[in-house]
N, C-alpha and C. Protein backbone atom coordinates (compact mmCIF):
# COMPACT_ATOMS: atom_id res chain seq x y z
N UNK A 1 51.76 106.06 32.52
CA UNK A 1 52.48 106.03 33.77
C UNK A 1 53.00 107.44 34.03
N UNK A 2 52.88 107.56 35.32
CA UNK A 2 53.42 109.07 35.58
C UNK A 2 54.72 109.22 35.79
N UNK A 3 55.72 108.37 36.31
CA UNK A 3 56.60 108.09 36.38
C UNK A 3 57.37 108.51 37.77
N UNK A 4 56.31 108.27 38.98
CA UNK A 4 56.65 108.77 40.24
C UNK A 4 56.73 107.26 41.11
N UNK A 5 57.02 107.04 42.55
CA UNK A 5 56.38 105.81 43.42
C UNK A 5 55.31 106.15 43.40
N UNK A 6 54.91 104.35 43.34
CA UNK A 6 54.31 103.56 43.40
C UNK A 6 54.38 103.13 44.90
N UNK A 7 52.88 102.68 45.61
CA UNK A 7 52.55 102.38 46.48
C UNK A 7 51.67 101.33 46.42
N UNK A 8 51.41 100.03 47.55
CA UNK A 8 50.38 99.41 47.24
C UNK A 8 50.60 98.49 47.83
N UNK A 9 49.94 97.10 47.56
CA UNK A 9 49.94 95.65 47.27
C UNK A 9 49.94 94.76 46.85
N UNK A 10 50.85 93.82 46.46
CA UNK A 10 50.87 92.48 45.12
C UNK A 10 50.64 91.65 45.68
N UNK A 11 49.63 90.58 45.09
CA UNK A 11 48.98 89.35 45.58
C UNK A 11 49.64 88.46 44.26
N UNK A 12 50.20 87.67 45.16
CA UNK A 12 50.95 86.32 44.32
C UNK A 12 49.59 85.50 44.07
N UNK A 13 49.49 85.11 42.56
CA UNK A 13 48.75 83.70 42.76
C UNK A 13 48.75 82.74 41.55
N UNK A 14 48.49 81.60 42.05
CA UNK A 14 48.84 80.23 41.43
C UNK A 14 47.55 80.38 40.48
N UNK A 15 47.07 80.18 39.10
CA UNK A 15 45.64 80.24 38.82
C UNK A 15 45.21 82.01 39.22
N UNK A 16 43.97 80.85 38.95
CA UNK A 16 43.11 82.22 39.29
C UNK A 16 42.51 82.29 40.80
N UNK A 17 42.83 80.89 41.42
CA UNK A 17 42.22 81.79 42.66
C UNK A 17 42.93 81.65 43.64
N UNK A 18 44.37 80.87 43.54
CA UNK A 18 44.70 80.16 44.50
C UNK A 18 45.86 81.14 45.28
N UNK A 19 45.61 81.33 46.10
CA UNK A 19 46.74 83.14 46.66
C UNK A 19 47.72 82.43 47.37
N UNK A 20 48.88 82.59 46.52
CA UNK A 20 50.19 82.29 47.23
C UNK A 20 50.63 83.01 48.25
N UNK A 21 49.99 84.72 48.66
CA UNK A 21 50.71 85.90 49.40
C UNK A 21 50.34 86.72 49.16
N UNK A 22 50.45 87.65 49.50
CA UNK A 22 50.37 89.43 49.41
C UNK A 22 51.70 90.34 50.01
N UNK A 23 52.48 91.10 49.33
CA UNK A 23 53.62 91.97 49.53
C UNK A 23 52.99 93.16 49.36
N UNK A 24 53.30 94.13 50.30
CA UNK A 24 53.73 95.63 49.79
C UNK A 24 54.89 95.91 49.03
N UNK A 25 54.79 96.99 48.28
CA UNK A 25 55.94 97.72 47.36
C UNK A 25 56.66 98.16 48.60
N UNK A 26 57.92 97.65 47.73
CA UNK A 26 59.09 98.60 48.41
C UNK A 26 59.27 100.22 47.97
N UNK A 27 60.26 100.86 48.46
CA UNK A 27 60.65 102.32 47.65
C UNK A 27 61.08 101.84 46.16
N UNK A 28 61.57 100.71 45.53
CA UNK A 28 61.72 100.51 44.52
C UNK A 28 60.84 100.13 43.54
N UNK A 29 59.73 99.95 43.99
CA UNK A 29 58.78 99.28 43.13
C UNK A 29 58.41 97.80 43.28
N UNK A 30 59.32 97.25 44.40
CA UNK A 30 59.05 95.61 43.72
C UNK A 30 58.17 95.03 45.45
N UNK A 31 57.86 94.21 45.22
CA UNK A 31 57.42 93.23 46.33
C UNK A 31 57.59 91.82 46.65
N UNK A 32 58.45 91.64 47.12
CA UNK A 32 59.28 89.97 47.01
C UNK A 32 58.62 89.55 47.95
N UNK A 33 58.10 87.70 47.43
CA UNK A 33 57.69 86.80 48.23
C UNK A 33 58.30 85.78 48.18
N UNK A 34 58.98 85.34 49.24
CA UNK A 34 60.38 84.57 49.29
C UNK A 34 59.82 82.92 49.98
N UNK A 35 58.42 82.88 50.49
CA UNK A 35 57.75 81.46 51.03
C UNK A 35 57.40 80.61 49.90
N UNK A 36 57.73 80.97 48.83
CA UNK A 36 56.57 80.10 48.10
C UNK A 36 57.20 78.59 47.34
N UNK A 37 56.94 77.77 47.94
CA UNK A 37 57.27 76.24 47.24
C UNK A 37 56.23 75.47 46.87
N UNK A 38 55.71 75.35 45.73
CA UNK A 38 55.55 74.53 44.35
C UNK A 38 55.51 73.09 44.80
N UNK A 39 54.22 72.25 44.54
CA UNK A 39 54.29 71.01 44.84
C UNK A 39 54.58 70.30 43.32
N UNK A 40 54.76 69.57 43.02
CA UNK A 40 54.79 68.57 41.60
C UNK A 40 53.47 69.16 40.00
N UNK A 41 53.95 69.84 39.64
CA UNK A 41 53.31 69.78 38.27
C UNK A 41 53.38 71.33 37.67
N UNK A 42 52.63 71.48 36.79
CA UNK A 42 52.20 72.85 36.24
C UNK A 42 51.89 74.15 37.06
N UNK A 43 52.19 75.09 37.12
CA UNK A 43 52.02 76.07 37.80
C UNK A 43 51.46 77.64 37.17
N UNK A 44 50.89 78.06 37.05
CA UNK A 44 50.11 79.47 36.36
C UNK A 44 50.62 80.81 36.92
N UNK A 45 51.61 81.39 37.25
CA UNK A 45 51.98 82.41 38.36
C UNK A 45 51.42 83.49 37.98
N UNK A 46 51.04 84.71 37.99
CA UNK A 46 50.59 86.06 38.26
C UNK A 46 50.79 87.15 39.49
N UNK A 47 51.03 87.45 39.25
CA UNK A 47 50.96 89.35 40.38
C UNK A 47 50.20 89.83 40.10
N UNK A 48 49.50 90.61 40.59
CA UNK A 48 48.42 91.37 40.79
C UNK A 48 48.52 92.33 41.58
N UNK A 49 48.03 93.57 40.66
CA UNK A 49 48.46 94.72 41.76
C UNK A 49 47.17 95.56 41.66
N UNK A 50 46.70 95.34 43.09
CA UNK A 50 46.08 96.15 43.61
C UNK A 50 45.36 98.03 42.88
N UNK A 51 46.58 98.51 42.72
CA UNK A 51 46.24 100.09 42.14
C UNK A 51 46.12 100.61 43.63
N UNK A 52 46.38 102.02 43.31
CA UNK A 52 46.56 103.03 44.62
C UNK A 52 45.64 104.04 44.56
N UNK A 53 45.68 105.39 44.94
CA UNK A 53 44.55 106.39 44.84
C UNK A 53 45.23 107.01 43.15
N UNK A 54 46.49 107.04 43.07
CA UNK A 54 46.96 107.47 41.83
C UNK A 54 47.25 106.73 40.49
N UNK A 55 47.38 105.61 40.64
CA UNK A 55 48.12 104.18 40.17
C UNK A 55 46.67 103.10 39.61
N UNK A 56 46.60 103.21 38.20
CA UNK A 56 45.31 101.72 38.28
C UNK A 56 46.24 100.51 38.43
N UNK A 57 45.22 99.77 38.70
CA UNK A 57 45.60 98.61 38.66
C UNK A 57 45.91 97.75 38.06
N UNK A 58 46.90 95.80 37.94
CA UNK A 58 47.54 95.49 36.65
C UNK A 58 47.51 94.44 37.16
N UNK A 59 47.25 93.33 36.34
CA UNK A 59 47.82 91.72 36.31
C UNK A 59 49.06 91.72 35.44
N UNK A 60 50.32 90.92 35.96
CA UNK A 60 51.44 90.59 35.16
C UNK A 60 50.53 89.58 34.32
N UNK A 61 51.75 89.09 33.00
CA UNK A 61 51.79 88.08 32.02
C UNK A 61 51.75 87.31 32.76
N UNK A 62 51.05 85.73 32.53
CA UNK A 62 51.28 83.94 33.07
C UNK A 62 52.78 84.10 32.90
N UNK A 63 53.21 83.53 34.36
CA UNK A 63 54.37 83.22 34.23
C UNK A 63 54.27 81.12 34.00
N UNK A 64 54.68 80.46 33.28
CA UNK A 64 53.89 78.95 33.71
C UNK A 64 55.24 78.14 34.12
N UNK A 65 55.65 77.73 35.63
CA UNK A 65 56.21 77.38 36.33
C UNK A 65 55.95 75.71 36.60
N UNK A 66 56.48 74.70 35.58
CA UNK A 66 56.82 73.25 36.02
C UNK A 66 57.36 72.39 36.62
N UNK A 67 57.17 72.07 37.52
CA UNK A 67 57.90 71.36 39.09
C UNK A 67 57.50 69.61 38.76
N UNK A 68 59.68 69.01 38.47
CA UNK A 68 59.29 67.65 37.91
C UNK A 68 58.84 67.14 39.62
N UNK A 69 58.16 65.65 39.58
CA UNK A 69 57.87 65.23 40.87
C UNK A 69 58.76 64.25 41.12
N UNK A 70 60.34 64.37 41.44
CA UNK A 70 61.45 63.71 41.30
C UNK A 70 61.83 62.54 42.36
N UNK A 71 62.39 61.74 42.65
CA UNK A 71 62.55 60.83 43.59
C UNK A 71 64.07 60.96 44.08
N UNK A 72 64.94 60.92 44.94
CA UNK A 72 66.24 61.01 45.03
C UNK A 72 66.40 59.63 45.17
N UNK A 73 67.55 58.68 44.33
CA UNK A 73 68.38 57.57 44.08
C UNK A 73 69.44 57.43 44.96
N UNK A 74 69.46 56.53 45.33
CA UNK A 74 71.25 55.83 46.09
C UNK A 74 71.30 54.62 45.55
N UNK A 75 73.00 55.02 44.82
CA UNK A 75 73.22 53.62 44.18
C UNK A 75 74.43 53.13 44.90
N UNK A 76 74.78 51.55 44.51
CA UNK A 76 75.60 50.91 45.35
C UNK A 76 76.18 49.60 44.58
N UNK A 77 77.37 49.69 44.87
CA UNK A 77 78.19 49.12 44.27
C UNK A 77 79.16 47.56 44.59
N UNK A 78 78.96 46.37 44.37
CA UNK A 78 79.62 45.33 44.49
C UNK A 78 80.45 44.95 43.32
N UNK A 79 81.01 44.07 43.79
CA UNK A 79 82.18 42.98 42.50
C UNK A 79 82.78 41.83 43.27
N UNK A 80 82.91 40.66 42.13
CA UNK A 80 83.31 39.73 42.89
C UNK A 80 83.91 39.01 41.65
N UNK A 81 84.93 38.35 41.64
CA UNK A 81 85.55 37.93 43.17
C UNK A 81 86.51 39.50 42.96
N UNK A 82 86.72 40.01 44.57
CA UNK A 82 87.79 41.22 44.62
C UNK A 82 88.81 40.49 45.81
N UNK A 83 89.84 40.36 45.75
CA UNK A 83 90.63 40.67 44.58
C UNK A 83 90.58 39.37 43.08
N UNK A 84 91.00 39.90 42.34
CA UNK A 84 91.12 39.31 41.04
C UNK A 84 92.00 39.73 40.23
N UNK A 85 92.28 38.25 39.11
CA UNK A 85 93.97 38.88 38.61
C UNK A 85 93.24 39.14 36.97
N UNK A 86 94.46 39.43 36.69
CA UNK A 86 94.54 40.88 35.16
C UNK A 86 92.98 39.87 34.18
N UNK A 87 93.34 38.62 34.21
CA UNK A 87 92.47 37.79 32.81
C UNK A 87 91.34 37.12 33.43
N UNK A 88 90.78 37.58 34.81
CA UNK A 88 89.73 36.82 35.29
C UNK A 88 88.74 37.65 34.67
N UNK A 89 87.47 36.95 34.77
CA UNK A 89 86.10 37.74 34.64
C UNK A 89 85.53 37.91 36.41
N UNK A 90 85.18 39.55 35.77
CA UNK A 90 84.75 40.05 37.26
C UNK A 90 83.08 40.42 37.01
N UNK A 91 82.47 40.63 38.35
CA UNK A 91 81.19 40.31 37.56
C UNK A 91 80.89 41.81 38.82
N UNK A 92 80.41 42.76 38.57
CA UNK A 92 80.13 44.09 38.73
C UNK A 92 78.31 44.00 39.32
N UNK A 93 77.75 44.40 40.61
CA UNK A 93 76.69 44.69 40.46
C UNK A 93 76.38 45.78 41.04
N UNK A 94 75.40 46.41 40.43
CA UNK A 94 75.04 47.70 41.07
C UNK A 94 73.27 47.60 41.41
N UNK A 95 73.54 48.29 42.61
CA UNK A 95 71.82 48.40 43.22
C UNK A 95 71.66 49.32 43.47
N UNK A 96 70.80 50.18 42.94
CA UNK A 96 69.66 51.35 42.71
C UNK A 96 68.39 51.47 43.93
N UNK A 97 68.48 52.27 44.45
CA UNK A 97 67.01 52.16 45.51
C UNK A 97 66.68 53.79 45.28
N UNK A 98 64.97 54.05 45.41
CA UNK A 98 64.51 55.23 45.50
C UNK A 98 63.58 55.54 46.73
N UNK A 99 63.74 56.89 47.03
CA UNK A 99 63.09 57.29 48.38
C UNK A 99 61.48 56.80 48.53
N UNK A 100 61.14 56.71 47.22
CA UNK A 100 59.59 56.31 47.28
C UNK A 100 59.34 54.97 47.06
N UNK A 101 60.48 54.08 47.32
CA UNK A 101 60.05 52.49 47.57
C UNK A 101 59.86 51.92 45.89
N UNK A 102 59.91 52.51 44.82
CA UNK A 102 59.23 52.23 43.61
C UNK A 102 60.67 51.37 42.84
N UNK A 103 59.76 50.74 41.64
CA UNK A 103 60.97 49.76 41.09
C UNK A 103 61.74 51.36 40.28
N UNK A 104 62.85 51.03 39.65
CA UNK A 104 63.80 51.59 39.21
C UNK A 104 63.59 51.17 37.64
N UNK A 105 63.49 52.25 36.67
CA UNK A 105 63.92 52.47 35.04
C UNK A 105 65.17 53.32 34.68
N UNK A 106 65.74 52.69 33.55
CA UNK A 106 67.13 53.49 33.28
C UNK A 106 68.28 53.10 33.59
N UNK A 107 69.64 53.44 33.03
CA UNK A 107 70.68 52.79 32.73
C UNK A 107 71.55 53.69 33.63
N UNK A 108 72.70 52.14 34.29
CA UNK A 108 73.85 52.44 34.59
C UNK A 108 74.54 52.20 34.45
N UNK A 109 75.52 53.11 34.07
CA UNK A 109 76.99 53.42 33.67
C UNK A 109 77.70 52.42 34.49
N UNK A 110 78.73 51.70 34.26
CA UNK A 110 79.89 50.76 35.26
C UNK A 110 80.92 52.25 34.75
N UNK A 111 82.35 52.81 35.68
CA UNK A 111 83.18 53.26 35.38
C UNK A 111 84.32 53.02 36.14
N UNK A 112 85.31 52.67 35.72
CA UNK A 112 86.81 52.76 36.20
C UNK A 112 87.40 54.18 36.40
N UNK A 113 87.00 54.64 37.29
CA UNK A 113 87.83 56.15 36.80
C UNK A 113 86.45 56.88 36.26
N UNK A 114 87.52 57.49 34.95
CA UNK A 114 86.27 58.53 34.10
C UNK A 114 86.21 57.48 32.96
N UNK A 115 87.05 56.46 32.92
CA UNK A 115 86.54 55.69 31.51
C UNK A 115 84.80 54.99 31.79
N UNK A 116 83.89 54.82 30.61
CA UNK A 116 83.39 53.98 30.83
C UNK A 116 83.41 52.19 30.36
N UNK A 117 83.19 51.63 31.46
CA UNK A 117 83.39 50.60 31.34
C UNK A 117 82.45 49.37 30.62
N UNK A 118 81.15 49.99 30.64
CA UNK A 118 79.34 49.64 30.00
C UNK A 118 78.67 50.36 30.59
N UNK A 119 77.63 50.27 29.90
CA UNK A 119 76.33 50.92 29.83
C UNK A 119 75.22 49.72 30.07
N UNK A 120 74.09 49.67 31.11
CA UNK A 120 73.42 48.72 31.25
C UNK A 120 71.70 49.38 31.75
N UNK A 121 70.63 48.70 31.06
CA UNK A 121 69.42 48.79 31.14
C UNK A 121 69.02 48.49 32.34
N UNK A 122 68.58 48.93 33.31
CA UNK A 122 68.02 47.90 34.55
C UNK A 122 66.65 47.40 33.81
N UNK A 123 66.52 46.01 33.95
CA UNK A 123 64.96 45.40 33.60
C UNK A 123 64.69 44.44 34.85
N UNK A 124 65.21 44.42 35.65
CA UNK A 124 64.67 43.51 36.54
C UNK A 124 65.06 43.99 38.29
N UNK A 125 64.24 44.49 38.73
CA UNK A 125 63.89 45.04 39.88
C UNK A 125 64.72 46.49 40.28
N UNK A 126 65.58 46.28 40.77
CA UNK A 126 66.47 47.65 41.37
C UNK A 126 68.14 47.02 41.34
N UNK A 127 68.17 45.92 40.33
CA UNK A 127 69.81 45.67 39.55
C UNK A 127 69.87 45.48 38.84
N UNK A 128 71.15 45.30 38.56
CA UNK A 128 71.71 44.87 37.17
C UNK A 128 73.23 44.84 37.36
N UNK A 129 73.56 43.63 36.57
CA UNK A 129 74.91 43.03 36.53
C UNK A 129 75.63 43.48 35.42
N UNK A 130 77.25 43.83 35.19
CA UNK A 130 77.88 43.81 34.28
C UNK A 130 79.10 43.51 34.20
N UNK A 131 79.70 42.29 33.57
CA UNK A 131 80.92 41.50 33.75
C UNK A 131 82.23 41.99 32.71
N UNK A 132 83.42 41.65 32.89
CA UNK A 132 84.49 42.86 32.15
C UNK A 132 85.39 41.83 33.08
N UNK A 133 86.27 41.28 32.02
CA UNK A 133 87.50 40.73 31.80
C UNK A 133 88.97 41.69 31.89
N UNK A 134 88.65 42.55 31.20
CA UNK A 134 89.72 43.53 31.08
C UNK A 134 90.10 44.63 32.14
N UNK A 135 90.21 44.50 33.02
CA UNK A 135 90.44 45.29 34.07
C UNK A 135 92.07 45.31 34.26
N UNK A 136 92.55 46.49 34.21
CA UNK A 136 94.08 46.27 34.17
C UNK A 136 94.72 46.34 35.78
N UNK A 137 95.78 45.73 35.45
CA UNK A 137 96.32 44.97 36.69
C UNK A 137 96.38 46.50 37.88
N UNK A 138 96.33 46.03 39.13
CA UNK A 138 96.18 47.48 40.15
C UNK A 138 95.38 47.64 40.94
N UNK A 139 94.88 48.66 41.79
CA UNK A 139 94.21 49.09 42.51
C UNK A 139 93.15 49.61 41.41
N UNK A 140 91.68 49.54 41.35
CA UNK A 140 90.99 49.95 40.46
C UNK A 140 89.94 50.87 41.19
N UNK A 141 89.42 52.42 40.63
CA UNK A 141 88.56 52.79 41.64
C UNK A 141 87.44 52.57 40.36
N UNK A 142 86.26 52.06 41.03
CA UNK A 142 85.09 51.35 39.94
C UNK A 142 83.87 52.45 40.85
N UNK A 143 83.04 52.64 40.04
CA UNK A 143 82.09 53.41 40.95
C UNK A 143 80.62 52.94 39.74
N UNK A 144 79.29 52.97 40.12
CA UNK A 144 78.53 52.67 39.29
C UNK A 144 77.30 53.81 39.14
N UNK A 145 77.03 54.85 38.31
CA UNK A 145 76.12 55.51 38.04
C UNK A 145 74.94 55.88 37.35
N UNK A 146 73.61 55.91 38.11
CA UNK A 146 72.73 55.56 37.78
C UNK A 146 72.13 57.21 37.24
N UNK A 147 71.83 56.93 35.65
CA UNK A 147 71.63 58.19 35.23
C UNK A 147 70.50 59.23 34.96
N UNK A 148 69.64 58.10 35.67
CA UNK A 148 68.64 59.28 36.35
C UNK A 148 67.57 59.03 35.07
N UNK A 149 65.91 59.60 35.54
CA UNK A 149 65.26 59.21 34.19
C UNK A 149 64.15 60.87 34.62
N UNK A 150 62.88 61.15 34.12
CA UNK A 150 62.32 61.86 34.08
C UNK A 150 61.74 61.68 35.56
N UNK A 151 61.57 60.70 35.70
CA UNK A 151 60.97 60.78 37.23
C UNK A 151 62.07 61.01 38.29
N UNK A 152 63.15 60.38 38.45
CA UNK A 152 64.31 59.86 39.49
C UNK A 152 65.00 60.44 39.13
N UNK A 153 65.78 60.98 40.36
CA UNK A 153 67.14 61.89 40.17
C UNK A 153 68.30 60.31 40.00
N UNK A 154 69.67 61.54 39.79
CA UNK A 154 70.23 60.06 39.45
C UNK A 154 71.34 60.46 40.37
N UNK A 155 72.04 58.96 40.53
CA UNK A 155 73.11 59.26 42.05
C UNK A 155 74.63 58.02 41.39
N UNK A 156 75.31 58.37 42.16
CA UNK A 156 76.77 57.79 41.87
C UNK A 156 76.99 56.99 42.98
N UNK A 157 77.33 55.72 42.99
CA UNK A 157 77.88 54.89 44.40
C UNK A 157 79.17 54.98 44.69
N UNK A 158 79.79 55.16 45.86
CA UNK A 158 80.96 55.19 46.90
C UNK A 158 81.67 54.43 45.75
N UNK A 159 82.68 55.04 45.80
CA UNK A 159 83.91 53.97 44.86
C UNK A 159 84.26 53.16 45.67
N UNK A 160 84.35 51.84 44.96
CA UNK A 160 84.20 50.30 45.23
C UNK A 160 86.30 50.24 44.72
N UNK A 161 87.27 49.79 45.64
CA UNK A 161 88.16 49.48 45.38
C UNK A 161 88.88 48.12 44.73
N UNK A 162 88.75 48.01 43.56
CA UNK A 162 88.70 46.69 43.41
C UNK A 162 90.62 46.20 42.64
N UNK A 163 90.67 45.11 43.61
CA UNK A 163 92.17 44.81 43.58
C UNK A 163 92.55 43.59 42.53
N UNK A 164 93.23 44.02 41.34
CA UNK A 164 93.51 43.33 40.10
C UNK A 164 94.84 42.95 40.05
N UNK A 165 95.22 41.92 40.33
CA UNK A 165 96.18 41.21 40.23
C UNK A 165 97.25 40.80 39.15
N UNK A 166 98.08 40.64 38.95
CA UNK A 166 98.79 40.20 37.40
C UNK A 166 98.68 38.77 37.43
């Protein structure tokens, strides 16, 4: 390297053939391509630079860029009977839905607050129930969170106010 500017063109690309772009160098050396969004999976990145009348030319290192193919979750929160006093059994359900219509895997949290209250598997469609006696007497803020799995992002439901009686 001579250690002067650099002039030229960098061609972004996915693989080997797939051209994300082409930048010129700035006065600093670099060439930013700020369009580029990644559909779901493995990705191969490279730069490629051109070379100038002074300058040969260079492929960067694989950069390898993995994009999960995620779903966004809304969860939602019931209980019954509300209100209810200190020694009843309350029976908690939470429903899970995803943007892509698909059934739901993975566990949600019941919480009072920051305590948790259970932990529950969904196995049967987009709910699951969880019942709790012990709810102390008061205004209770219960919220139910679904913690997300490799596919599905995971989401928290609107706190559910649930009124506990002595």
């Amino acid at each position: 390297m001579h250690g002067g500017s650099v002039s030229g063109t960098v061609a972004f690309r996915d693989g080997a053939s797939v051209l994300l772009g082409e930048a010129d160098l700035d006065a600093a050396g670099k060439a930013p391509l700020a369009t580029y969004k990644p559909g779901p999976g493995s990705h191969f990145l490279t730069a490629v630079y051109a070379g100038s009348a002074s300058v040969a030319g260079s492929d960067s290192d694989v950069l390898t860029q993995t994009v999960r193919d995620t779903s966004a979750s809304a969860s939602a929160l019931g209980s019954s009977p509300n209100p209810s006093t200190s020694d009843e059994t309350v029976t908690l359900r939470a429903t899970v839905t995803l943007t892509h219509g698909g059934p739901v895997t993975g566990t949600v949290n019941f919480m009072d607050g920051t305590n948790t209250l259970g932990t529950m598997l969904i196995v049967d469609a987009n709910e699951v129930t969880f019942s709790t006696s012990t709810l102390a007497a008061g205004r209770r803020s219960l919220t139910a969170v679904f913690a997300g799995n490799a596919s599905d992002d995971g989401s928290t439901s609107a706190t559910l106010t649930q009124i506990v009686n002595k």
